[in-house]
N, C-alpha and C. Protein backbone atom coordinates (compact mmCIF):
# COMPACT_ATOMS: atom_id res chain seq x y z
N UNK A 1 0.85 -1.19 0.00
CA UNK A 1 0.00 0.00 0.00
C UNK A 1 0.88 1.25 0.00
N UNK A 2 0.67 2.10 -0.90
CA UNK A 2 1.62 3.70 -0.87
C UNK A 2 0.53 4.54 -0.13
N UNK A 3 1.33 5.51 -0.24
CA UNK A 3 0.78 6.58 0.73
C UNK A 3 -0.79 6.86 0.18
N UNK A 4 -0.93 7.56 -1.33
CA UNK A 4 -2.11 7.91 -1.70
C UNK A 4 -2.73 6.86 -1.21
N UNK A 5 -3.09 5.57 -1.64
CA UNK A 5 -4.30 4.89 -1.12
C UNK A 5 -4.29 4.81 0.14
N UNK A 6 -3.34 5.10 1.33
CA UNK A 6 -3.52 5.17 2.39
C UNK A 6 -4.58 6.24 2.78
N UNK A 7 -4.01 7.56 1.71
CA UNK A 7 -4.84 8.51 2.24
C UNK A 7 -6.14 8.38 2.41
N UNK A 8 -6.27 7.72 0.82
CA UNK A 8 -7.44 7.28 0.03
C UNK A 8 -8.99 6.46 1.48
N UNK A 9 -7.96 5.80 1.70
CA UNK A 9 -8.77 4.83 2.84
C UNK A 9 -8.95 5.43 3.35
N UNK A 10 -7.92 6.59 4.22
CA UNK A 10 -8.57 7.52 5.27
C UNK A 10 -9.70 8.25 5.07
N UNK A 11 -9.66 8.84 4.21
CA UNK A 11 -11.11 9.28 3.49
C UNK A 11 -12.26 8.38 3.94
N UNK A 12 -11.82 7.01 3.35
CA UNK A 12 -13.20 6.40 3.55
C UNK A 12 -14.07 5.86 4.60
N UNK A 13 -12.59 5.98 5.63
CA UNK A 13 -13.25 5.22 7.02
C UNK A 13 -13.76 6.84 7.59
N UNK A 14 -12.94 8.00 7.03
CA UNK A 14 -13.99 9.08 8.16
C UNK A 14 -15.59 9.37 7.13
N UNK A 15 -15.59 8.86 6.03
CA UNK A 15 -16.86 9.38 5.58
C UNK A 15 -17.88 7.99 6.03
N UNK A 16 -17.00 7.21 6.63
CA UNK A 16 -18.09 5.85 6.93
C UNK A 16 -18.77 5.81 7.52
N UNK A 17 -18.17 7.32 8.93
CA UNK A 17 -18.60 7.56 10.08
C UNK A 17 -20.04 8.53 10.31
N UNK A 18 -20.40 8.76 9.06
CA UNK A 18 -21.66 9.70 8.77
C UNK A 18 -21.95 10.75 9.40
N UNK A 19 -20.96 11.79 9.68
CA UNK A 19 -20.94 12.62 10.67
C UNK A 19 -20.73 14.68 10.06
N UNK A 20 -21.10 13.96 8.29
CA UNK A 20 -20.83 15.46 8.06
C UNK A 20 -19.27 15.45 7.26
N UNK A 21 -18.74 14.65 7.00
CA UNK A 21 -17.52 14.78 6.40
C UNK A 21 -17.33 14.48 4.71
N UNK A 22 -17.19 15.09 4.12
CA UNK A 22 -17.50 15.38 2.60
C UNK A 22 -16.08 15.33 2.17
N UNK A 23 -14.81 15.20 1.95
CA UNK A 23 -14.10 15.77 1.59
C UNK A 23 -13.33 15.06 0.26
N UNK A 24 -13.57 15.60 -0.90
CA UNK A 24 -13.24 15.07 -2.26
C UNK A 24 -11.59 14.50 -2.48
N UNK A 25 -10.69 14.72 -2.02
CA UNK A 25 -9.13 15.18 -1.85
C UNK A 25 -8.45 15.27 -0.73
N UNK A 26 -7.98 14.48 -0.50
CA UNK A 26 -7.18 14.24 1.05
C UNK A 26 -6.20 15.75 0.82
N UNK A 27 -5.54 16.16 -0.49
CA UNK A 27 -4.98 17.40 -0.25
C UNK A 27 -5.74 18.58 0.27
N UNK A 28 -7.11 18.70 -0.23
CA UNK A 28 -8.38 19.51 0.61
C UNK A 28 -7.58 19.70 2.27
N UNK A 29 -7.54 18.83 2.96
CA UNK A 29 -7.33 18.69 4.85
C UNK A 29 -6.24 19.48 4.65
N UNK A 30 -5.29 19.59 3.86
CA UNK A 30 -3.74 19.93 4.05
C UNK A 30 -3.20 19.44 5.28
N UNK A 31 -2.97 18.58 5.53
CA UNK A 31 -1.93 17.51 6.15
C UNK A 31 -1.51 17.22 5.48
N UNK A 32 -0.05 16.36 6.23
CA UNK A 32 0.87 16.22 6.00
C UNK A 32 1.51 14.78 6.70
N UNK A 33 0.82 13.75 6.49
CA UNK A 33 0.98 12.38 7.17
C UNK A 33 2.49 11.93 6.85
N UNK A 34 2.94 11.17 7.46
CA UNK A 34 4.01 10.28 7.23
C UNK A 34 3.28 9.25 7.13
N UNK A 35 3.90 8.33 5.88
CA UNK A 35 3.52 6.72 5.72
C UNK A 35 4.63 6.00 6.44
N UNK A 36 4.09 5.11 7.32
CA UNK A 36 5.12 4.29 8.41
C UNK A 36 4.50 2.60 8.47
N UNK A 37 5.86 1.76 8.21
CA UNK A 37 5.63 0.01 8.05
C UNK A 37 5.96 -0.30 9.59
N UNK A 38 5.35 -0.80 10.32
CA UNK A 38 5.45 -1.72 11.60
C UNK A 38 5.95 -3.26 11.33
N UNK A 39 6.74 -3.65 11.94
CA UNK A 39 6.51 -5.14 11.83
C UNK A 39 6.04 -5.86 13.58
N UNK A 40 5.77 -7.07 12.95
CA UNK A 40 4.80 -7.67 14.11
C UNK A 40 5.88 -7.80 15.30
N UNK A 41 5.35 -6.97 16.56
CA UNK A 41 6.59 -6.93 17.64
C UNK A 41 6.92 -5.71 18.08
N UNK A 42 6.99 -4.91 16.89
CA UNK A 42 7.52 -3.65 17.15
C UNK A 42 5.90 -2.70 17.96
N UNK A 43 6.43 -1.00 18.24
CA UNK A 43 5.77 -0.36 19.00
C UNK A 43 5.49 0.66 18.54
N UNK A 44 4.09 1.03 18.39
CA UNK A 44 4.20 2.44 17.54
C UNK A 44 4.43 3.46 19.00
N UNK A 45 4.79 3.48 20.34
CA UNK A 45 5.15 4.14 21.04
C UNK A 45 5.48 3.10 22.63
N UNK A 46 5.58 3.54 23.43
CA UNK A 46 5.91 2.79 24.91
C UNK A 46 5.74 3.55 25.73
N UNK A 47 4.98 2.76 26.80
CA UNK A 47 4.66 3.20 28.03
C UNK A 47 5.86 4.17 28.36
N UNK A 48 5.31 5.69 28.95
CA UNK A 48 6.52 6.07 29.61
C UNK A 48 7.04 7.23 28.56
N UNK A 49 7.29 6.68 27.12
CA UNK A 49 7.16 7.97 26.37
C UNK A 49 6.48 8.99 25.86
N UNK A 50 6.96 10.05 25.12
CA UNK A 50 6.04 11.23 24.74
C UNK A 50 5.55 10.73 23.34
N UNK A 51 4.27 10.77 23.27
CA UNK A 51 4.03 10.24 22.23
C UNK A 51 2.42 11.16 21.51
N UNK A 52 3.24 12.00 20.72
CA UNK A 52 2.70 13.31 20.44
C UNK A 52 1.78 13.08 18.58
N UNK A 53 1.99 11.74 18.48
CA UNK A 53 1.16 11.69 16.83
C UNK A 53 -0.10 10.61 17.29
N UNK A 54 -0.70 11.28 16.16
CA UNK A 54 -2.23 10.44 15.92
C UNK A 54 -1.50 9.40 14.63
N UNK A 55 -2.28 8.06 14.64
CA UNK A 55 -2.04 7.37 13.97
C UNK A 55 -3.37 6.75 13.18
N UNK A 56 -2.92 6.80 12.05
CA UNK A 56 -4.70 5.82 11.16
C UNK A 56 -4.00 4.61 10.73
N UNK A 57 -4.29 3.44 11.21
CA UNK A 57 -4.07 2.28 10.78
C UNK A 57 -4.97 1.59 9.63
N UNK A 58 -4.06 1.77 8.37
CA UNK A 58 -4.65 1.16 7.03
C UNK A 58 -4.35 -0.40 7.00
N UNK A 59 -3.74 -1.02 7.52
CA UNK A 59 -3.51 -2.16 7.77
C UNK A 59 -3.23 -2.53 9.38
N UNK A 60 -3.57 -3.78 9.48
CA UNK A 60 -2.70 -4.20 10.78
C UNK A 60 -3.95 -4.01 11.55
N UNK A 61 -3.03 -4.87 13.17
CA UNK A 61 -4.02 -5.04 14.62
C UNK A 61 -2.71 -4.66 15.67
N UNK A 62 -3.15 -3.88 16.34
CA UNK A 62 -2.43 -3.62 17.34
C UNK A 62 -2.98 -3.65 18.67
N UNK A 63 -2.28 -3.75 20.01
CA UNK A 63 -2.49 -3.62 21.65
C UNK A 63 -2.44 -2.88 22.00
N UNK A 64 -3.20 -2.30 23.34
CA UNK A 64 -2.79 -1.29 23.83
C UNK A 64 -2.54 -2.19 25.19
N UNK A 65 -1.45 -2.11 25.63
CA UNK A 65 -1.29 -2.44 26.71
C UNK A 65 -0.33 -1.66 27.81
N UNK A 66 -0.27 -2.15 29.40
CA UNK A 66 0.37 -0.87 30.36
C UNK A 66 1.08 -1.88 30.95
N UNK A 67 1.70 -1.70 31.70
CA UNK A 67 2.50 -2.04 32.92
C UNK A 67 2.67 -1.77 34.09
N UNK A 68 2.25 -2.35 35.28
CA UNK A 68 2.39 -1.69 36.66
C UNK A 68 3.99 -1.59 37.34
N UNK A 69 3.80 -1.07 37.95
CA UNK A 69 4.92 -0.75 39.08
C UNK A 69 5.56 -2.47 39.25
N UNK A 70 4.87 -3.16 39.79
CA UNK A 70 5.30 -4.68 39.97
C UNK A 70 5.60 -5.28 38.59
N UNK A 71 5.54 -4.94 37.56
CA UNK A 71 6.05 -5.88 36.45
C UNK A 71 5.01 -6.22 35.35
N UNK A 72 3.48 -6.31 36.64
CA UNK A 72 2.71 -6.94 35.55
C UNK A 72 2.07 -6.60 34.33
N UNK A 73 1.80 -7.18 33.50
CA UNK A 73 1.11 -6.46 32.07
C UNK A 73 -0.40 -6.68 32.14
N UNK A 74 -0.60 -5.41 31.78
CA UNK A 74 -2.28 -5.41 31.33
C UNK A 74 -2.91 -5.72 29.95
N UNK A 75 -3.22 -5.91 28.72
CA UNK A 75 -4.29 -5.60 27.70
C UNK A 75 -5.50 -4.77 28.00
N UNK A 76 -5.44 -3.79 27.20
CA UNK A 76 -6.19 -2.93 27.72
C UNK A 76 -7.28 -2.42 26.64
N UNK A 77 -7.23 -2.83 25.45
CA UNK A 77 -8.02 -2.68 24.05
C UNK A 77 -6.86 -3.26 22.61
N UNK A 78 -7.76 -4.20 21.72
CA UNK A 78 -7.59 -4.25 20.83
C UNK A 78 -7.36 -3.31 19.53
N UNK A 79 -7.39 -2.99 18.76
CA UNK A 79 -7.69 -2.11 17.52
C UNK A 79 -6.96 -3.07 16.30
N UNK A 80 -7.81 -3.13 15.34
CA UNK A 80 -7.79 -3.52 13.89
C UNK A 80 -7.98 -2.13 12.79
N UNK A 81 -7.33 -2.59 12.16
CA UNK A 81 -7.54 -1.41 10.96
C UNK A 81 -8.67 -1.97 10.31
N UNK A 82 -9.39 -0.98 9.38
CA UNK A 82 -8.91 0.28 9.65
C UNK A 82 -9.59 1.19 10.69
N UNK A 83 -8.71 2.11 10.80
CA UNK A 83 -8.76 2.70 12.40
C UNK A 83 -7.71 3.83 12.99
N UNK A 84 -8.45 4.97 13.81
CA UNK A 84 -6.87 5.36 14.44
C UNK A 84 -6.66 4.83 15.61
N UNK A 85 -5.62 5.63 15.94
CA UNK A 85 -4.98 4.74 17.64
C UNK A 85 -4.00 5.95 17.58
N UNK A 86 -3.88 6.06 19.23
CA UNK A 86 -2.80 6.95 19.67
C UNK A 86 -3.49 7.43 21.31
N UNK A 87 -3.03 8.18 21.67
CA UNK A 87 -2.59 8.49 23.01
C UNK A 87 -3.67 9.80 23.04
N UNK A 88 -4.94 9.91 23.68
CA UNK A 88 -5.33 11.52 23.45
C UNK A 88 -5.04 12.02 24.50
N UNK A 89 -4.43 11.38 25.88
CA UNK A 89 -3.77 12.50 26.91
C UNK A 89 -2.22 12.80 26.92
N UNK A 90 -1.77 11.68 26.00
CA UNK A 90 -0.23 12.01 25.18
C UNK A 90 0.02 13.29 24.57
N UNK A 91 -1.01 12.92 23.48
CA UNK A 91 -1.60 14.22 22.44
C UNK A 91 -1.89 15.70 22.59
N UNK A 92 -2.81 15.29 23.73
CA UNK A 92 -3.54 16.78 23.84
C UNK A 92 -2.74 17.67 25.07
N UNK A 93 -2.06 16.85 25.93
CA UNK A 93 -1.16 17.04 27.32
C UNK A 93 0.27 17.00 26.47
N UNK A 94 0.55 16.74 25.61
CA UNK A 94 2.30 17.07 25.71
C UNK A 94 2.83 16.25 26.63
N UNK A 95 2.64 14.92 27.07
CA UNK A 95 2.92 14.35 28.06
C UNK A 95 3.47 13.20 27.42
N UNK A 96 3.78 12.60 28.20
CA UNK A 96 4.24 10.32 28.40
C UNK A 96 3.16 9.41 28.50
N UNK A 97 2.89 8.86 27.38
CA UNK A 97 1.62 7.82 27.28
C UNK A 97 2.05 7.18 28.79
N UNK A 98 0.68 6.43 28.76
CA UNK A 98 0.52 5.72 30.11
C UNK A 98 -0.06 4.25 29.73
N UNK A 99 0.33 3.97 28.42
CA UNK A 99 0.44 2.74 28.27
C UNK A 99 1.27 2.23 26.69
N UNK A 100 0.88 1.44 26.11
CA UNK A 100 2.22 0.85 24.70
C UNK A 100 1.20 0.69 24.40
N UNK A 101 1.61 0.54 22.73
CA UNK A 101 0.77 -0.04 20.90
C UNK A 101 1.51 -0.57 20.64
N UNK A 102 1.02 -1.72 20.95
CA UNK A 102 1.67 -2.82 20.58
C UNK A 102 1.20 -3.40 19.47
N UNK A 103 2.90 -4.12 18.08
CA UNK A 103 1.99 -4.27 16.43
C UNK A 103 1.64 -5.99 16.87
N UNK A 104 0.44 -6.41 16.67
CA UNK A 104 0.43 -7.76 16.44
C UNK A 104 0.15 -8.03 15.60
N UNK A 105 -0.05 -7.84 14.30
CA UNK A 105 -0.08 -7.68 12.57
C UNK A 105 0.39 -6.68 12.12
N UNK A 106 1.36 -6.88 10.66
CA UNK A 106 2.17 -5.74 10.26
C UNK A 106 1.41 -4.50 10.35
N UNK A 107 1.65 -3.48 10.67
CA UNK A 107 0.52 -2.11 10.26
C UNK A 107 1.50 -1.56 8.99
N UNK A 108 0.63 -0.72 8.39
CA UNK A 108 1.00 0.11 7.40
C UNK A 108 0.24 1.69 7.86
N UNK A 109 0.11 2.54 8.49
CA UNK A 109 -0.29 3.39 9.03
C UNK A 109 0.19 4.83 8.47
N UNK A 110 -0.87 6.08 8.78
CA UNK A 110 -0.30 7.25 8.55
C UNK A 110 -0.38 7.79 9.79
N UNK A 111 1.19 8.55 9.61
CA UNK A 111 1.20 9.37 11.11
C UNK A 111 0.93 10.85 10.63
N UNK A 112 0.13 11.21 11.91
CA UNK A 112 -0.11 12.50 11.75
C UNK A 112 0.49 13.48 13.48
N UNK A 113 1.01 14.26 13.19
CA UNK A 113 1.20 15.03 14.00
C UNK A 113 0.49 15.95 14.98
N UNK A 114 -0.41 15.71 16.15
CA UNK A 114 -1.51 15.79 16.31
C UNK A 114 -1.52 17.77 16.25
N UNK A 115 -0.58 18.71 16.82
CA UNK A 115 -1.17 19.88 16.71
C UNK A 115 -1.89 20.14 15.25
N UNK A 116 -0.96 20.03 14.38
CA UNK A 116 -1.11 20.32 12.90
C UNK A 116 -2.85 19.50 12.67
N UNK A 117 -2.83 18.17 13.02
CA UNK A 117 -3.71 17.69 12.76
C UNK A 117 -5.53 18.22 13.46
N UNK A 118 -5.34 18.91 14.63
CA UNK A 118 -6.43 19.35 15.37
C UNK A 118 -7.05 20.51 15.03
N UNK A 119 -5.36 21.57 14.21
CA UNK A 119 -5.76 22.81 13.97
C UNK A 119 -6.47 22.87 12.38
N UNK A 120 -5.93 21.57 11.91
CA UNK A 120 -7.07 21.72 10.30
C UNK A 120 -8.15 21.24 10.57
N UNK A 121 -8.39 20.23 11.85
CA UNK A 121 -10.22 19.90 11.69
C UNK A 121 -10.44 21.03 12.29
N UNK A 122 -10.29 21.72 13.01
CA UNK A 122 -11.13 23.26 13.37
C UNK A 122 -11.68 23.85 12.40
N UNK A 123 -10.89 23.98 11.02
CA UNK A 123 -11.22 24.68 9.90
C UNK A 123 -12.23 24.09 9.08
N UNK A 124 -12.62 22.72 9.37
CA UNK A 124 -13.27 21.89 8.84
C UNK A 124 -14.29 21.49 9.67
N UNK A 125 -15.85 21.93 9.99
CA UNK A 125 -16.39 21.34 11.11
C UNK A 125 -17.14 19.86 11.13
N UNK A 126 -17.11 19.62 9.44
CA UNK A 126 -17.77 18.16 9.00
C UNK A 126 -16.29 17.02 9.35
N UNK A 127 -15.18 17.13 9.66
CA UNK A 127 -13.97 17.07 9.68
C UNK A 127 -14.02 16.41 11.44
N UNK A 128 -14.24 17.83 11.82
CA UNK A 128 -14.17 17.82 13.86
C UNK A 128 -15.19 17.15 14.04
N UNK A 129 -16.47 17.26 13.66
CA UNK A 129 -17.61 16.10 14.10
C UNK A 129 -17.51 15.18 13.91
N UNK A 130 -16.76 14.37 13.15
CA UNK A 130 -16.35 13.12 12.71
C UNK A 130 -15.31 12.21 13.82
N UNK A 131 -14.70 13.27 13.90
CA UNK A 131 -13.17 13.00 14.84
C UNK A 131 -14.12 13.02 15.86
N UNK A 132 -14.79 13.63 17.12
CA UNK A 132 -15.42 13.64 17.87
C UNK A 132 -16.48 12.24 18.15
N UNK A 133 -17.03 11.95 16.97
CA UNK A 133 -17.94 10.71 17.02
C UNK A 133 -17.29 9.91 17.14
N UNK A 134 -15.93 9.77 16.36
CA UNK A 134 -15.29 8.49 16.65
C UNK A 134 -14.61 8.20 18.36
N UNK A 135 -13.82 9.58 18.70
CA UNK A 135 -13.83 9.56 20.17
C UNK A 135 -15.17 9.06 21.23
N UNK A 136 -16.40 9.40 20.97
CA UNK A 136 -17.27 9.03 21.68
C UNK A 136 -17.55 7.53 21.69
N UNK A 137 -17.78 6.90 20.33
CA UNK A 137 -17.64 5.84 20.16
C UNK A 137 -16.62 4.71 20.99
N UNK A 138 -15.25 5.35 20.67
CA UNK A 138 -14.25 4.64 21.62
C UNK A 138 -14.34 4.74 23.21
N UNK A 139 -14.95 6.25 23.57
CA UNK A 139 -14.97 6.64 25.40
C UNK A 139 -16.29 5.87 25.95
N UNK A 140 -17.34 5.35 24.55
CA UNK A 140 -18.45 4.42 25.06
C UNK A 140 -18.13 3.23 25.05
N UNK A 141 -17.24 3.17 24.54
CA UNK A 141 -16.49 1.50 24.48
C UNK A 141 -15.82 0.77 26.01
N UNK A 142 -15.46 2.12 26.44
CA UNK A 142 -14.25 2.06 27.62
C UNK A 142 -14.98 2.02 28.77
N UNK A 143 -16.38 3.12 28.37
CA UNK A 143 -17.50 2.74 30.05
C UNK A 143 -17.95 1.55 29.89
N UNK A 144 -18.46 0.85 28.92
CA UNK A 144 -19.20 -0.19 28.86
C UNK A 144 -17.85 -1.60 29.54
N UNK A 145 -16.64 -1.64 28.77
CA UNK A 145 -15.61 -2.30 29.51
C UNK A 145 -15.40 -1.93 30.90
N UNK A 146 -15.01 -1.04 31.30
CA UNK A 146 -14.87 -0.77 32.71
C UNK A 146 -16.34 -1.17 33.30
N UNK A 147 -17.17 -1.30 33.01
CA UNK A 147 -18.80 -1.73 33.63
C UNK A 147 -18.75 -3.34 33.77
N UNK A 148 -17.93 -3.93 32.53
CA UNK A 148 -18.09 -5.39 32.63
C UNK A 148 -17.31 -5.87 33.66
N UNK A 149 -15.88 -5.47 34.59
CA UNK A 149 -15.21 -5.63 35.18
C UNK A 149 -15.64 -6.02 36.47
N UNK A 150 -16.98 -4.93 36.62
CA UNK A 150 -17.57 -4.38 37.85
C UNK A 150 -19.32 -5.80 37.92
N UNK A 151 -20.16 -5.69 36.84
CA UNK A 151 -20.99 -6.36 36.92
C UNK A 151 -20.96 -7.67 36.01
N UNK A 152 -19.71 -8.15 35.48
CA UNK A 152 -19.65 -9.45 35.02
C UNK A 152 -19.21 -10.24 35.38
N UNK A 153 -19.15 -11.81 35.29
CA UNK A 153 -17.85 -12.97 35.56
C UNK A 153 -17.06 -13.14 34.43
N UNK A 154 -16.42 -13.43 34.86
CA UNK A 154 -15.07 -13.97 34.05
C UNK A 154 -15.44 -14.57 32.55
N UNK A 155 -16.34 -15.30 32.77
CA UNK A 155 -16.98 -15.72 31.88
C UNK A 155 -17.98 -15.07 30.97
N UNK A 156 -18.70 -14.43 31.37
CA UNK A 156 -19.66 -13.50 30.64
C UNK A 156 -19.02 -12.30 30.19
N UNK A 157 -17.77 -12.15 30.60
CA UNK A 157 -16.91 -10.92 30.26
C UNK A 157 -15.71 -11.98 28.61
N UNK A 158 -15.69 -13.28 28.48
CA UNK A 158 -15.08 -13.63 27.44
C UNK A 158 -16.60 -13.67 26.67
N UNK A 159 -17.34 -14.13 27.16
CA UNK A 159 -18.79 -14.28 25.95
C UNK A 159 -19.33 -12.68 25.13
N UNK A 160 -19.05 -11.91 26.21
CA UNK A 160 -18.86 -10.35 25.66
C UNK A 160 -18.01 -9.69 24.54
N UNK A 161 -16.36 -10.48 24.66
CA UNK A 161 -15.68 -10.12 24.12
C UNK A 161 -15.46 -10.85 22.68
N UNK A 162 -16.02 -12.45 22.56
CA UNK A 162 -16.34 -12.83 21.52
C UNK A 162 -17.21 -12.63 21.06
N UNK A 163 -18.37 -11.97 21.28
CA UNK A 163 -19.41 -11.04 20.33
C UNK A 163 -19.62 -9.93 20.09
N UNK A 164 -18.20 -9.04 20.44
CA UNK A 164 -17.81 -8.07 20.06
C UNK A 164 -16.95 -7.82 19.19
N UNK A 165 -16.28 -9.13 19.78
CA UNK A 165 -14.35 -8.93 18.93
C UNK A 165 -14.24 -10.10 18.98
N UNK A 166 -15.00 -11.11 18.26
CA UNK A 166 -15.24 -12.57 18.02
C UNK A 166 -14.26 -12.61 16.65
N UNK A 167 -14.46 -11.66 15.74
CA UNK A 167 -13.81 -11.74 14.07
C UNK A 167 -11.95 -11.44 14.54
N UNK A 168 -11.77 -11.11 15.99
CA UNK A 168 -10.68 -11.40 15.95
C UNK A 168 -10.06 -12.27 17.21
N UNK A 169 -10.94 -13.23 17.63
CA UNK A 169 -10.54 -13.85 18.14
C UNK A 169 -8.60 -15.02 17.65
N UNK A 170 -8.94 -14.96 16.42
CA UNK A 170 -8.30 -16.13 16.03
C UNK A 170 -6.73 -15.49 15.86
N UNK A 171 -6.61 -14.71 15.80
CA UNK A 171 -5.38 -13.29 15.77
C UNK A 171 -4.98 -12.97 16.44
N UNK A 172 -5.61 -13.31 17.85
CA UNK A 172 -4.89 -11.93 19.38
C UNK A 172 -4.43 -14.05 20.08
N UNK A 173 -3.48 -14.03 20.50
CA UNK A 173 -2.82 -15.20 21.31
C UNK A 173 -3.71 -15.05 22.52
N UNK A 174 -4.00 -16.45 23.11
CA UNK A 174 -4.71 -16.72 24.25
C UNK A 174 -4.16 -15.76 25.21
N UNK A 175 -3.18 -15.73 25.72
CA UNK A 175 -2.87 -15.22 26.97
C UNK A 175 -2.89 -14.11 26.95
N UNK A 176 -3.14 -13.01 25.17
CA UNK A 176 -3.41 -11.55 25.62
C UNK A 176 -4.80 -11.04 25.68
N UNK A 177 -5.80 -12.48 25.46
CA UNK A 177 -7.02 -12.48 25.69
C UNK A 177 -7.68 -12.04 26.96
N UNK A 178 -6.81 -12.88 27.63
CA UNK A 178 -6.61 -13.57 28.80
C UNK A 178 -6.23 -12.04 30.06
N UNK A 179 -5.52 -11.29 29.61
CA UNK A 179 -5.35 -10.57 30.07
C UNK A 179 -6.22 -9.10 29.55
N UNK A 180 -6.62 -9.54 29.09
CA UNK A 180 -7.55 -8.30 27.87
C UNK A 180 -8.93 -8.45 29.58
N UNK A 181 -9.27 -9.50 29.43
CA UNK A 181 -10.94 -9.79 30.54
C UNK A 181 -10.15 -10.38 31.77
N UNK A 182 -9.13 -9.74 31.91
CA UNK A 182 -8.69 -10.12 33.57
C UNK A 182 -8.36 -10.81 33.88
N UNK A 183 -8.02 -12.28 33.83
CA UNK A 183 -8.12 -13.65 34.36
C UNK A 183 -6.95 -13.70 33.66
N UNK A 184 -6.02 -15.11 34.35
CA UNK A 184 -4.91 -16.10 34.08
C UNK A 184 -5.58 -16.69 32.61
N UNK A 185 -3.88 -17.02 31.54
CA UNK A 185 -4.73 -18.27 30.74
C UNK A 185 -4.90 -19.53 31.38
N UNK A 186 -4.48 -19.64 31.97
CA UNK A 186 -5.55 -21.11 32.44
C UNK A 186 -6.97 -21.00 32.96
N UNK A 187 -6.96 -19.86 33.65
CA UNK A 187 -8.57 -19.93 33.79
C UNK A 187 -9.32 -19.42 32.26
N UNK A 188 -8.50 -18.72 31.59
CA UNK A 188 -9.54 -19.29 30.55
C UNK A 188 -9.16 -20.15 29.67
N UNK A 189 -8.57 -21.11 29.79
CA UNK A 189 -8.55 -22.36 29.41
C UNK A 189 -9.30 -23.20 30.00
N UNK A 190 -9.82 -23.11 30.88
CA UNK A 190 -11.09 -23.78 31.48
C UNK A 190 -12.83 -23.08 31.31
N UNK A 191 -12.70 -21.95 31.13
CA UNK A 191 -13.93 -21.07 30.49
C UNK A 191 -13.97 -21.83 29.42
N UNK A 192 -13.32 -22.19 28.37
CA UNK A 192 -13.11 -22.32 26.86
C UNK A 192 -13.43 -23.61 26.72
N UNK A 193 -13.09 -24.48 27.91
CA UNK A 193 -13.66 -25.99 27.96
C UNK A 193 -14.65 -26.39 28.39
N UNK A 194 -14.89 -25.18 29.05
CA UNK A 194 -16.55 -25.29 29.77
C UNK A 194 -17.50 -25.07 28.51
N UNK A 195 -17.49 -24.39 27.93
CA UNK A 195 -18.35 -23.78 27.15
C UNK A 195 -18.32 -24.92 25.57
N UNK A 196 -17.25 -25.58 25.48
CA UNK A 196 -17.29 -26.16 24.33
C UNK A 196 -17.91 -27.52 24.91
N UNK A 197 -18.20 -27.84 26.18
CA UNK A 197 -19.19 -29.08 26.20
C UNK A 197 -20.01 -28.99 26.51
């Protein structure tokens, strides 16, 4: 994939979003993306750093995952392209993400530089409503997860996550499943055997 059809896609996933966004010509936005190849492993940033770009993933699946003080690792959301991903208190704070993007399928992605990128959707309001829906979308994603933590089991929290993010079950490795809905893989290696008899 080159850059134009990257752009190209970008176009299509924000007009997918039905929010008012018209725009004939990715040169129209005037941005200025970098086209960037991930390979599977690598990080489009790390816990701990400043990590100041928005990213649209035209290819690829990536992690978001954190790390505590003690060592341990979290999963904390999936993302498949196409899609963006990035840090919005990185972004908007000038700060050190507070967790990693992690690639678990090659990405092919455009980076965008988020000031540059915030100050052309201003100019564009079919542009900012778009960007906005998709944020809501994702911040309704995150109450509804943080809700399952609180009023689900272990189990009804994997039956959740395979009829949400069932089409990628077969892609994300057990144990970052596993850590995605809380639990050890062995306990859900026993969810998984329960349910298949």
């Amino acid at each position: 994939m080159n850059q134009q059809q990257a752009e190209q896609l970008f176009l299509e996933y924000f007009r997918s979003k039905g929010q008012g966004f018209d725009c004939p010509d990715f040169s129209v936005l005037g941005l200025e993306p970098v086209l960037r190849h991930y390979r599977k492993g690598e990080y489009l940033f790390r816990q701990g750093e400043p990590a100041p770009k928005l990213f649209f993933l035209a290819t690829g699946l990536v992690r978001y995952a954190s790390v505590s003080p003690e060592g341990k690792e979290f999963t904390q959301a999936f993302i498949a392209a196409p899609s963006i991903s990035g840090s919005t208190r990185a972004m908007v704070r000038q700060s050190e993400a507070l967790f990693s993007i992690e690639v678990l399928e090659p990405v092919i992605c455009l980076e965008f530089e988020w000031l540059p990128f915030y100050n052309q959707m201003k100019q564009q309001p079919g542009f900012l409503e778009t960007y906005v829906a998709i944020l809501e979308a994702l911040f309704i994603m995150k109450e509804e997860r943080e809700s399952a933590f609180v009023k689900l089991s272990a189990e009804q929290r994997y039956l959740q996550f395979l009829e949400q993010d069932g089409h990628l079950a077969d892609r994300i490795p057990l144990q970052q499943i596993a850590s995605y809905i809380g639990i050890t893989p062995v306990a859900l290696s026993r969810i998984r055997k329960k349910l298949k008899s």
